[in-house]
N, C-alpha and C. Protein backbone atom coordinates (compact mmCIF):
# COMPACT_ATOMS: atom_id res chain seq x y z
N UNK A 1 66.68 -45.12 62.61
CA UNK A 1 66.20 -45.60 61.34
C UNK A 1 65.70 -44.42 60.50
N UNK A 2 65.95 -44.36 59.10
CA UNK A 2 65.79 -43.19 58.39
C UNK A 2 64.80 -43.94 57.39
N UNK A 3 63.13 -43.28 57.42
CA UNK A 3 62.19 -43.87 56.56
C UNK A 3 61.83 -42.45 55.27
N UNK A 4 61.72 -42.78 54.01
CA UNK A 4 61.39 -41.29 53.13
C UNK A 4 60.41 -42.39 52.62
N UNK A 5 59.36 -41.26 52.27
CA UNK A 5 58.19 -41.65 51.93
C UNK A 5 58.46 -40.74 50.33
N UNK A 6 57.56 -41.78 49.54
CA UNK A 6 57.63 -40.88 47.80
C UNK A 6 56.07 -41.42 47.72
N UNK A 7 55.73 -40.73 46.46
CA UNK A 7 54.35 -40.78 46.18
C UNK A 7 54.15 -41.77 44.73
N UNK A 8 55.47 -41.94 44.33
CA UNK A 8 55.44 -42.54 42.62
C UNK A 8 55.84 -44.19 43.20
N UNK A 9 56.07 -44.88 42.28
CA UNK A 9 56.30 -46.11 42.18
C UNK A 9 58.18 -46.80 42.19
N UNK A 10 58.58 -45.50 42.19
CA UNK A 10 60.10 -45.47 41.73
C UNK A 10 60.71 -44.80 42.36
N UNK A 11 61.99 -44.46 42.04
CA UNK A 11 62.68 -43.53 42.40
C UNK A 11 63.31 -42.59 41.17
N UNK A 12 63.55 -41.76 40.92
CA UNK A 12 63.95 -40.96 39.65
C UNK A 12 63.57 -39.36 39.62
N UNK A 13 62.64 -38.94 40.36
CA UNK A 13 61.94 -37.44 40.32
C UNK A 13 61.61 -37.24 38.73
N UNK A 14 62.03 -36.21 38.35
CA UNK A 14 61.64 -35.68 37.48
C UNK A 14 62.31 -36.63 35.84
N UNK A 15 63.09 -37.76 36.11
CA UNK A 15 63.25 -38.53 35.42
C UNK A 15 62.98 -40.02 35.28
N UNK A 16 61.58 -39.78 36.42
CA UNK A 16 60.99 -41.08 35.99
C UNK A 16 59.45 -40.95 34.76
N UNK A 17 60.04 -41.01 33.86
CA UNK A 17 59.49 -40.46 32.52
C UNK A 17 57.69 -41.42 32.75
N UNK A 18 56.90 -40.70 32.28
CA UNK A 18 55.34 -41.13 32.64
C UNK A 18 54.84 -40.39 31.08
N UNK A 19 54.53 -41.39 29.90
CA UNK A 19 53.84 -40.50 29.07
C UNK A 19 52.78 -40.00 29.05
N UNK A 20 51.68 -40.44 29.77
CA UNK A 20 50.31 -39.83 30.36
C UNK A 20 50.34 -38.31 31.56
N UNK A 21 50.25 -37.89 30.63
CA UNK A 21 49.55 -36.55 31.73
C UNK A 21 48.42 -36.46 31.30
N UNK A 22 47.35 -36.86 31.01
CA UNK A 22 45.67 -36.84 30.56
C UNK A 22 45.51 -36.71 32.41
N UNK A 23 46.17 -37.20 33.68
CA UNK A 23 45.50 -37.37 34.70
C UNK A 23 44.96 -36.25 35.67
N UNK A 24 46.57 -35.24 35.19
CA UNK A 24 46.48 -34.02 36.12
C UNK A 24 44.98 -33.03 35.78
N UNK A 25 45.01 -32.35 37.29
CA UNK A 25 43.95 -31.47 36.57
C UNK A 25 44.05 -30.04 36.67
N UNK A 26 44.42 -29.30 35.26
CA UNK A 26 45.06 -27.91 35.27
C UNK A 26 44.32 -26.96 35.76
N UNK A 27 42.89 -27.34 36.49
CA UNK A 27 42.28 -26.33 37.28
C UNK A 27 42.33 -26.34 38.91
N UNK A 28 43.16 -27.60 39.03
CA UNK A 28 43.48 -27.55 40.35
C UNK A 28 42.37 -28.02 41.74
N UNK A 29 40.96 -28.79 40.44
CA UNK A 29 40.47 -28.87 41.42
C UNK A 29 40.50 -30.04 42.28
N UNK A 30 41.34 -31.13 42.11
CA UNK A 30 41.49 -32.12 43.07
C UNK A 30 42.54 -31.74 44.25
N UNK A 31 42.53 -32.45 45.26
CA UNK A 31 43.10 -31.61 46.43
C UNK A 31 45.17 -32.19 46.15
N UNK A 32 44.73 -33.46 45.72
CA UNK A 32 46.38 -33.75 45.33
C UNK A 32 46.39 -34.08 43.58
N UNK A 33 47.22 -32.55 42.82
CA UNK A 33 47.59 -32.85 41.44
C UNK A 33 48.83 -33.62 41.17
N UNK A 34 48.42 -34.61 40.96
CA UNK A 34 49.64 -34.80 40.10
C UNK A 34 50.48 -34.51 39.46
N UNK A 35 51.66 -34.23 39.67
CA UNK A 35 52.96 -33.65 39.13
C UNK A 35 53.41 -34.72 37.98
N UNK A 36 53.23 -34.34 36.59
CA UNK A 36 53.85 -35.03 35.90
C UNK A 36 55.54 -34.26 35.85
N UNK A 37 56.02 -35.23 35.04
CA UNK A 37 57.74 -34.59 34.26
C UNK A 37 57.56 -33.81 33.36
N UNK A 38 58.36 -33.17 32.84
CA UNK A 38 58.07 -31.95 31.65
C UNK A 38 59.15 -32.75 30.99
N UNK A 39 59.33 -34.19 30.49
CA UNK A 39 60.42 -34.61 29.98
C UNK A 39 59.37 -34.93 28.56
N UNK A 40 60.22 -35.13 27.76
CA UNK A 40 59.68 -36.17 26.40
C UNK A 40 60.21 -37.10 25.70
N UNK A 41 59.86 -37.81 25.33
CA UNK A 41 60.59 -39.18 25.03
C UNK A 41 61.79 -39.17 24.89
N UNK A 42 61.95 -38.39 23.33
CA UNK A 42 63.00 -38.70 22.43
C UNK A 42 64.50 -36.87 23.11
N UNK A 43 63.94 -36.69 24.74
CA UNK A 43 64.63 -36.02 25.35
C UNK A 43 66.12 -36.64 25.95
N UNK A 44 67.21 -35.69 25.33
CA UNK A 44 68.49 -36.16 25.92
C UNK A 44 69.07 -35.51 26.59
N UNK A 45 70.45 -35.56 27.67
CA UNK A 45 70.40 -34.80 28.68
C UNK A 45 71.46 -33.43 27.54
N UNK A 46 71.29 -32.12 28.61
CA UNK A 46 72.05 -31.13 27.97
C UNK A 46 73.29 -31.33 28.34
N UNK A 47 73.52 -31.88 29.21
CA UNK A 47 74.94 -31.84 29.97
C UNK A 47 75.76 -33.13 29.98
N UNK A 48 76.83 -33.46 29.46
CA UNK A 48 77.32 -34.41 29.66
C UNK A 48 78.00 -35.48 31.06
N UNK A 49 77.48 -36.84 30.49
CA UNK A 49 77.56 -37.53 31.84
C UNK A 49 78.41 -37.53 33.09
N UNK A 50 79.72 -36.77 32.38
CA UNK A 50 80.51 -36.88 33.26
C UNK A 50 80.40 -35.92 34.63
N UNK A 51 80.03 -34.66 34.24
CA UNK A 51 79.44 -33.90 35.17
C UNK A 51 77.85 -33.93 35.73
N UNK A 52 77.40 -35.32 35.28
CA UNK A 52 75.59 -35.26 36.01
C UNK A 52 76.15 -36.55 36.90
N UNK A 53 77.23 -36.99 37.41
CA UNK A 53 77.47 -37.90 38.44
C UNK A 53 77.18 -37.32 39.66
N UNK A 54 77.53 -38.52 40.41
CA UNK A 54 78.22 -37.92 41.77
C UNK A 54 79.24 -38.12 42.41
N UNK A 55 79.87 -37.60 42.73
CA UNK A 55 81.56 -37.49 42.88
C UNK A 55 81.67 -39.65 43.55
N UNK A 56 80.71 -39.24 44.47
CA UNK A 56 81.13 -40.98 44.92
C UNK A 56 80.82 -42.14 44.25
N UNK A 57 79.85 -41.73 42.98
CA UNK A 57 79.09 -43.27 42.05
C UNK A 57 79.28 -42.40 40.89
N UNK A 58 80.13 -42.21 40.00
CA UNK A 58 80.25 -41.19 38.64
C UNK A 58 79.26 -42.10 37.75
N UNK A 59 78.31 -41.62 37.05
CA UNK A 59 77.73 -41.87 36.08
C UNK A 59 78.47 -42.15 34.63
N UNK A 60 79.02 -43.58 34.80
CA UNK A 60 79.51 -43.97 33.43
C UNK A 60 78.70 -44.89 32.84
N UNK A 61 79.34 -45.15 31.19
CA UNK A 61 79.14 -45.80 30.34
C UNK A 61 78.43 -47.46 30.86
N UNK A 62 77.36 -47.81 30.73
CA UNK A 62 77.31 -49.22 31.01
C UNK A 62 76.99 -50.00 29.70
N UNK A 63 77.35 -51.23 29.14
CA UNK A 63 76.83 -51.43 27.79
C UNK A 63 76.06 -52.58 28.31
N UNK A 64 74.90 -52.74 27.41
CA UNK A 64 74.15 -54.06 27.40
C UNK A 64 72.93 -53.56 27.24
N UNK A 65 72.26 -54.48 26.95
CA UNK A 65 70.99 -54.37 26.13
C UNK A 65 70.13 -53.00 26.80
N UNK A 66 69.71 -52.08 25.77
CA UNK A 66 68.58 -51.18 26.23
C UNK A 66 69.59 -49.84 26.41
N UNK A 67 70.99 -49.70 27.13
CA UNK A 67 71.47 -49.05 27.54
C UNK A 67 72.20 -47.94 26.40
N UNK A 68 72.16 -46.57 26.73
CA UNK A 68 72.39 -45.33 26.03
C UNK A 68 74.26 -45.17 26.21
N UNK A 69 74.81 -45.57 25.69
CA UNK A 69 76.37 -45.14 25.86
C UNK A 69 76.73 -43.62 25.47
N UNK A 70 76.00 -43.41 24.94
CA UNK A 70 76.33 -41.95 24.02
C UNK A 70 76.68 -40.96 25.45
N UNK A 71 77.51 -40.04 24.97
CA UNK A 71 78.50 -38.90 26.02
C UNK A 71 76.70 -38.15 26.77
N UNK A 72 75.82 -37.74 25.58
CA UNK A 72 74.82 -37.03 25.92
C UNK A 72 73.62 -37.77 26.05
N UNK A 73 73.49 -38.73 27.12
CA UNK A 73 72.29 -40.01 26.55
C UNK A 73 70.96 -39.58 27.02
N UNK A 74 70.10 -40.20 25.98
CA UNK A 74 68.52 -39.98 26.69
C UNK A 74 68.12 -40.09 28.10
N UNK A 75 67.15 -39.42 28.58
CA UNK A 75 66.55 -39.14 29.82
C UNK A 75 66.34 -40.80 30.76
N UNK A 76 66.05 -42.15 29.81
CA UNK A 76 66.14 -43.04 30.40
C UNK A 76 67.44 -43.65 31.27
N UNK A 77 68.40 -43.31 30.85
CA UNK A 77 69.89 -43.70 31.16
C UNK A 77 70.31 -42.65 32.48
N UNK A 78 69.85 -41.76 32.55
CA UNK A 78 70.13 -41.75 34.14
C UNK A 78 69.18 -41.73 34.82
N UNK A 79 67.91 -42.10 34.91
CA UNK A 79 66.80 -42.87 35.55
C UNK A 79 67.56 -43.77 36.22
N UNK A 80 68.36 -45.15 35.19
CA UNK A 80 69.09 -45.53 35.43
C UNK A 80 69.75 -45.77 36.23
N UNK A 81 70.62 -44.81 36.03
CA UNK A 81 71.84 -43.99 37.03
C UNK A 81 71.37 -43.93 38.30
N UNK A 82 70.42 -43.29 38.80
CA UNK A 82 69.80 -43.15 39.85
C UNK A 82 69.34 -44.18 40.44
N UNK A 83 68.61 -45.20 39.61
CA UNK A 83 67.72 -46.02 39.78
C UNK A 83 69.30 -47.04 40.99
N UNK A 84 70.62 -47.23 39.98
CA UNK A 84 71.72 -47.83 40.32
C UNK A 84 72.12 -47.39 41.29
N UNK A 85 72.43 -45.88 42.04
CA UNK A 85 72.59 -45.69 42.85
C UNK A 85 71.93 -45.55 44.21
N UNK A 86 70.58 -45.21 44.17
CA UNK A 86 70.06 -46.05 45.12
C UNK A 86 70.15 -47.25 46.01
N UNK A 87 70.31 -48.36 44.88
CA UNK A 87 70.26 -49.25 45.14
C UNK A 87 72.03 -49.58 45.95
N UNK A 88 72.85 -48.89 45.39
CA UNK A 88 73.96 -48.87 45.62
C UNK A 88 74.63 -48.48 47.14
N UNK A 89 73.87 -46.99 47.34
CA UNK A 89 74.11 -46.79 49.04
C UNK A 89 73.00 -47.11 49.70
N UNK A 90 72.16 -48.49 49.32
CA UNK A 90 71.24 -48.77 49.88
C UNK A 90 69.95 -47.92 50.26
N UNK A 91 69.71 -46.67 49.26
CA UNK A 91 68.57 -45.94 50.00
C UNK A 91 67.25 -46.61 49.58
N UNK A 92 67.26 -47.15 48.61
CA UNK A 92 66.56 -47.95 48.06
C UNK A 92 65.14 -48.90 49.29
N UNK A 93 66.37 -49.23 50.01
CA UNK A 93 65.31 -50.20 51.27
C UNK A 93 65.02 -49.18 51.81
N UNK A 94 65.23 -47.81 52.15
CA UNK A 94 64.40 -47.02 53.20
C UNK A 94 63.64 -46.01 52.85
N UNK A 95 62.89 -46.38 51.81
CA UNK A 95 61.74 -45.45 51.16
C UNK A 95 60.52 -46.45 51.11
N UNK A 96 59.46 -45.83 51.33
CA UNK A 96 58.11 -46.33 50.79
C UNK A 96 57.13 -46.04 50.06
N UNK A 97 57.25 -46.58 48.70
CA UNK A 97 57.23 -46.05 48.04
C UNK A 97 55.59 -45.86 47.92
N UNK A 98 54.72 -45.42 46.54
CA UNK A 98 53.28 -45.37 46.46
C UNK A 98 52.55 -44.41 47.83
N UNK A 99 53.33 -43.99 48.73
CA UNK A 99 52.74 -43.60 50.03
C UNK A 99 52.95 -41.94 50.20
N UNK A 100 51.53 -41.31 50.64
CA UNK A 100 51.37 -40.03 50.75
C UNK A 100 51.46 -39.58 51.83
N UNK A 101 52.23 -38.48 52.09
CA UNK A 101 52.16 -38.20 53.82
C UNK A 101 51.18 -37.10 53.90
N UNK A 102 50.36 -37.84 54.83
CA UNK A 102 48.78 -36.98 54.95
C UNK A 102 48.69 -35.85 55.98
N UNK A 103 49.75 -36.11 57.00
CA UNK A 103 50.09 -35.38 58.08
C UNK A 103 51.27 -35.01 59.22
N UNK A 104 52.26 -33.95 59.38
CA UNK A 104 53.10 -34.09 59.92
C UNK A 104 52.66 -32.88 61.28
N UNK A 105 52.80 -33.56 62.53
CA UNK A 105 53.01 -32.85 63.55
C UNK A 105 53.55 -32.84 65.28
N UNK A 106 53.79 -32.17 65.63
CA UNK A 106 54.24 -32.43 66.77
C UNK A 106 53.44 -33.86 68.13
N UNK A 107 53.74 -34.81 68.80
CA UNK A 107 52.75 -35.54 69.62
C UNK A 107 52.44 -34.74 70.77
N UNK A 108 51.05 -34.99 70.57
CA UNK A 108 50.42 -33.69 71.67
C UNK A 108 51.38 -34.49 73.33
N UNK A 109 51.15 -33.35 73.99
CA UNK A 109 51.94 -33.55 75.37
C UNK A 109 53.49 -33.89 75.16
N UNK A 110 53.89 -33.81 73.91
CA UNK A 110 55.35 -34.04 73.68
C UNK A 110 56.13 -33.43 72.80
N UNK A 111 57.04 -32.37 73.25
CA UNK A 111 57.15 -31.49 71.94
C UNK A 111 58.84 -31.98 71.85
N UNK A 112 59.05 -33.32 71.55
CA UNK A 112 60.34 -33.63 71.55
C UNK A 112 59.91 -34.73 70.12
N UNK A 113 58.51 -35.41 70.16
CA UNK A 113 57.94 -36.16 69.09
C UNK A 113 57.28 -35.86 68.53
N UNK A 114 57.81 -36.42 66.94
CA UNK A 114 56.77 -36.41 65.94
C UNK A 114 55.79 -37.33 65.25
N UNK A 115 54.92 -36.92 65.12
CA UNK A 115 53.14 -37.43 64.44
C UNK A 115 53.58 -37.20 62.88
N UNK A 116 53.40 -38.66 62.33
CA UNK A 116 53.51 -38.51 60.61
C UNK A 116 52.62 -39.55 60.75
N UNK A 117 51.62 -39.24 59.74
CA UNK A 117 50.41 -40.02 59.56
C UNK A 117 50.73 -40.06 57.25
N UNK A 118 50.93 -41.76 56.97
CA UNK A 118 50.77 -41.68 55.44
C UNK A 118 49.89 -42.51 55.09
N UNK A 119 49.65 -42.98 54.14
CA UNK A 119 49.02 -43.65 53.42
C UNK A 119 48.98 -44.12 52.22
N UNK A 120 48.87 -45.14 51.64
CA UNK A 120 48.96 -45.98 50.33
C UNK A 120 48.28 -45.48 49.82
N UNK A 121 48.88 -45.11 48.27
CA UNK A 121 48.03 -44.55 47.22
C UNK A 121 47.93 -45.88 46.45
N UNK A 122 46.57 -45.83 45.75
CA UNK A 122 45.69 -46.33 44.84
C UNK A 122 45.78 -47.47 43.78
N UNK A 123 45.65 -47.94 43.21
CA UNK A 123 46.38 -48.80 41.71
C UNK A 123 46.71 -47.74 40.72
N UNK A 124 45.26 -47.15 40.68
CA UNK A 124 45.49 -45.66 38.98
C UNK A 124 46.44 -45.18 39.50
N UNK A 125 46.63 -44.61 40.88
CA UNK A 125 47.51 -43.68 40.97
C UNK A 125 48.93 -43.88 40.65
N UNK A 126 49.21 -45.09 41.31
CA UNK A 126 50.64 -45.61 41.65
C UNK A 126 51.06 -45.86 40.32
N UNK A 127 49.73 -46.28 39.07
CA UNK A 127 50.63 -46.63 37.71
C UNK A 127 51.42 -45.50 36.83
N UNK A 128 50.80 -44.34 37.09
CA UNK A 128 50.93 -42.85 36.69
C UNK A 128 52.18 -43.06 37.15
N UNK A 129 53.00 -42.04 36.84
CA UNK A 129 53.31 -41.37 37.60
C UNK A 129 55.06 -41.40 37.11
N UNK A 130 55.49 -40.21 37.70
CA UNK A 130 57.56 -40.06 37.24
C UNK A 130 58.22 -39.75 38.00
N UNK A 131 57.48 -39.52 39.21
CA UNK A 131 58.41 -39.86 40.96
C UNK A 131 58.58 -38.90 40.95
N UNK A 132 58.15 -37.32 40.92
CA UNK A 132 58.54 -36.42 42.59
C UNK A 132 58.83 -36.70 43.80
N UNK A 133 60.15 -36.60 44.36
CA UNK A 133 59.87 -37.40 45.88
C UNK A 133 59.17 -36.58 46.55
N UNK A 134 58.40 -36.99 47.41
CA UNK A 134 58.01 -35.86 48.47
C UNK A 134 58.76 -34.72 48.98
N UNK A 135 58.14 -33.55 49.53
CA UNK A 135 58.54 -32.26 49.99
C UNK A 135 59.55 -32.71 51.29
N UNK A 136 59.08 -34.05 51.70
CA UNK A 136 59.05 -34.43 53.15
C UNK A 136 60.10 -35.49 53.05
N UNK A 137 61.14 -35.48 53.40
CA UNK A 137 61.75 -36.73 54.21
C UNK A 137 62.20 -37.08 55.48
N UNK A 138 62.55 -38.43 55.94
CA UNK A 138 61.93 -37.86 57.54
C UNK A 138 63.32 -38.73 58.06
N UNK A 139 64.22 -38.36 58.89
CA UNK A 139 65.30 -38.93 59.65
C UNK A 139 65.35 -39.05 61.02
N UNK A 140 64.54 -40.27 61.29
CA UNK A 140 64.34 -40.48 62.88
C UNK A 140 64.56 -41.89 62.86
N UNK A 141 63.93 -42.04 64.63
CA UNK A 141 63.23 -43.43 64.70
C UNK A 141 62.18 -43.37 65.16
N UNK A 142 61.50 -44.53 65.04
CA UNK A 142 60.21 -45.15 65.28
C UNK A 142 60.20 -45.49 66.29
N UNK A 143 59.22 -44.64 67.05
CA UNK A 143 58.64 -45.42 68.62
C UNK A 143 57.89 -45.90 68.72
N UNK A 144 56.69 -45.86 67.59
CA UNK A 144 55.42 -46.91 67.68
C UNK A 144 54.86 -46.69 66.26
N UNK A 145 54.05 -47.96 66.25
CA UNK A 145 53.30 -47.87 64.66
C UNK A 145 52.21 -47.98 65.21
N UNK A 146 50.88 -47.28 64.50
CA UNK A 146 49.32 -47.44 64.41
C UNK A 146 49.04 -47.87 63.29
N UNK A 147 47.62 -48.96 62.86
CA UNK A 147 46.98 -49.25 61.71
C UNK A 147 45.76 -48.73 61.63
N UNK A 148 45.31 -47.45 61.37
CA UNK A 148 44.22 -47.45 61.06
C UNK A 148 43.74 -47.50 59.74
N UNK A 149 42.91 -48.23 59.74
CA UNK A 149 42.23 -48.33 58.29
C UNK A 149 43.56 -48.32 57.28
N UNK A 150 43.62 -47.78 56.48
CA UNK A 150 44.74 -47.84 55.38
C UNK A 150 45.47 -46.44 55.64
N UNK A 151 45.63 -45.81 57.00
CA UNK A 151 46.41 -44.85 57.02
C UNK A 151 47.18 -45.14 58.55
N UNK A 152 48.49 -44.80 58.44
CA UNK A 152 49.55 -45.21 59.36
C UNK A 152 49.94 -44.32 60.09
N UNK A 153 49.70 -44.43 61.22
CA UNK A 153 50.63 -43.27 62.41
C UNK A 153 51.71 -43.52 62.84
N UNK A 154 52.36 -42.75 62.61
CA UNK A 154 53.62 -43.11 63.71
C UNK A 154 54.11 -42.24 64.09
N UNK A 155 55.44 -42.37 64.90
CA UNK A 155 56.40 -41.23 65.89
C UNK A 155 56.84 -41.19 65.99
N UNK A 156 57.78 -40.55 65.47
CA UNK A 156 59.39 -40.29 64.95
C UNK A 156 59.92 -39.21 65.97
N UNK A 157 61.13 -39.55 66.29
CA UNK A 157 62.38 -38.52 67.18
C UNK A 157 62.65 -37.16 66.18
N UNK A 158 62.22 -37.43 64.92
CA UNK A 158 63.12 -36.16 64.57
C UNK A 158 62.29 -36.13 63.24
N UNK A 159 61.99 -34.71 62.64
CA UNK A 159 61.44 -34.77 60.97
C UNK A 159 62.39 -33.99 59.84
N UNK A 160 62.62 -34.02 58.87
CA UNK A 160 63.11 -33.03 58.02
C UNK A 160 62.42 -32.51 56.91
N UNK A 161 61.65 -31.51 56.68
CA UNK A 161 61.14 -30.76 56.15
C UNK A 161 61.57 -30.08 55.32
N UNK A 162 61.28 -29.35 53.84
CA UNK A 162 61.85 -28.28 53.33
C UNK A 162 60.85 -27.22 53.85
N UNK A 163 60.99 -26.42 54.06
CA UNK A 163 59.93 -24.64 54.32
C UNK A 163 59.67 -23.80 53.66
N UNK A 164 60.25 -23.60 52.69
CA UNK A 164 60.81 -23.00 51.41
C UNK A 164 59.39 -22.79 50.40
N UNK A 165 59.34 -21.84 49.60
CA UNK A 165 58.75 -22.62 48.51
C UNK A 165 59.34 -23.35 47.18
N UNK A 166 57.98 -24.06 46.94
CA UNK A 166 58.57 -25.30 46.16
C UNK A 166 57.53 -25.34 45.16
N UNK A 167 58.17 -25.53 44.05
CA UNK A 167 57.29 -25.65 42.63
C UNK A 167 58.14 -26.52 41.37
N UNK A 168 57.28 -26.73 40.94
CA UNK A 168 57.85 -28.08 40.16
C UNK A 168 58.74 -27.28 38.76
N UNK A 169 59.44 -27.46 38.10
CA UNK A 169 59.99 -26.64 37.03
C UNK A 169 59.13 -26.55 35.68
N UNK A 170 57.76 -27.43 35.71
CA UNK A 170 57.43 -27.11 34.61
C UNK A 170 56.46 -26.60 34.87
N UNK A 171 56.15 -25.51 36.33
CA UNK A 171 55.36 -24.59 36.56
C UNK A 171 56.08 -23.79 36.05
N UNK A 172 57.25 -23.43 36.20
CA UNK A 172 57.91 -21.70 35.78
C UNK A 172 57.41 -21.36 35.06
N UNK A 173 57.51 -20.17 34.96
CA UNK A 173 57.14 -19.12 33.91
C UNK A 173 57.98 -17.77 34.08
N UNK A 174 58.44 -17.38 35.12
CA UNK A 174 58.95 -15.95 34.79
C UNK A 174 60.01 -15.86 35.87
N UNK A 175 61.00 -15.04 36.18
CA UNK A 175 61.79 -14.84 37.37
C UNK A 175 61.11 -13.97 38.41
N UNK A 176 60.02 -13.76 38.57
CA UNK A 176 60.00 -12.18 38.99
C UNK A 176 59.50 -12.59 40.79
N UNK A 177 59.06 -13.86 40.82
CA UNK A 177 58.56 -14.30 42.04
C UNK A 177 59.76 -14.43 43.00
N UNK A 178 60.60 -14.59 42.08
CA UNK A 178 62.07 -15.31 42.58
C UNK A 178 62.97 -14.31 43.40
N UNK A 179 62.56 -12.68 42.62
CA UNK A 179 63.59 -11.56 42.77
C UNK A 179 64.12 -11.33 44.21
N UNK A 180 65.16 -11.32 44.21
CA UNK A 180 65.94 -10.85 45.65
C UNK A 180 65.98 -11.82 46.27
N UNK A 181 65.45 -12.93 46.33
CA UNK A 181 66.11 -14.39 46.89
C UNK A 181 67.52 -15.13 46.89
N UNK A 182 67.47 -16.22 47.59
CA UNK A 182 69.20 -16.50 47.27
C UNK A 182 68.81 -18.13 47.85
N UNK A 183 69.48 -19.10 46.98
CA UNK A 183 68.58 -20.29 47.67
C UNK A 183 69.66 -21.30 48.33
């Protein structure tokens, strides 16, 4: 069983459009900032639809109410897209969504299992928000569930991690961190 945990309400990353950023805090002093989108409303994509598909669900034209037909359509229309394909190869049922992963580690006396401990985020939080998925997605199975309090243990055969660093794009600012890398 393959479970991914996201922290937003949706699915979309950086195109699940949130007009409130009043929440984040640019001094960093809460321990989890909120990642808004660096999108803006009346933002359309640079690239045309035909090449922001994916070879197996191509991102075409859909007409009916609300929907962007245009070759270059606003940022809502492949929210969309995404939102459709999800639902399409079913990844949709194996995410949970609103939920923070508080902890990933090996089960003591067992270095074949893994310890992922998450937890349900908030009402304020969950309304915020434009879906970063987590750093973390996790492709195992489940050997047992814990309830504590409002945070969940469990133990997964297998984790997938990125290691890398990772920063959101509307941190950038310069290439120079980047130099001599290859990704």
């Amino acid at each position: 069983m393959v479970v991914l945990f996201e922290q937003k309400h949706d699915v979309g990353g950086q195109w699940l459009f949130d007009p409130d950023v009043e929440k984040e805090d640019p001094l960093g002093a809460t321990k989890f900032m909120e990642v808004h989108s660096s999108i803006y409303n009346s933002l359309r994509l640079l690239s045309p639809r035909e090449i922001m598909g994916y070879t197996d669900f191509p991102f075409l034209v859909k007409e009916g109410l609300g929907r962007d037909t245009r070759r270059f359509p606003g940022h809502r229309e492949l929210w969309l897209y995404l939102k459709e394909f999800s639902v399409h190869f079913g990844v949709r049922e194996l995410i949970r969504f609103n939920t923070r992963v508080e902890y990933v580690g090996m089960l003591e006396g067992n270095d074949l299992k893994w310890v992922v401990r998450s937890g349900k985020l908030d009402d304020d939080i969950i309304s915020s928000g434009n879906g970063d998925v987590n750093d973390v997605d996790y492709d195992l199975s489940i050997d047992r569930v814990e309830r504590n309090g409002e945070v969940v243990e469990e133990v997964f055969d297998a984790v997938v991690t990125w290691k890398r660093k990772q920063m959101h794009s509307h941190v950038y600012r310069v290439p120079q961190p980047f130099q001599n890398q290859v990704s």
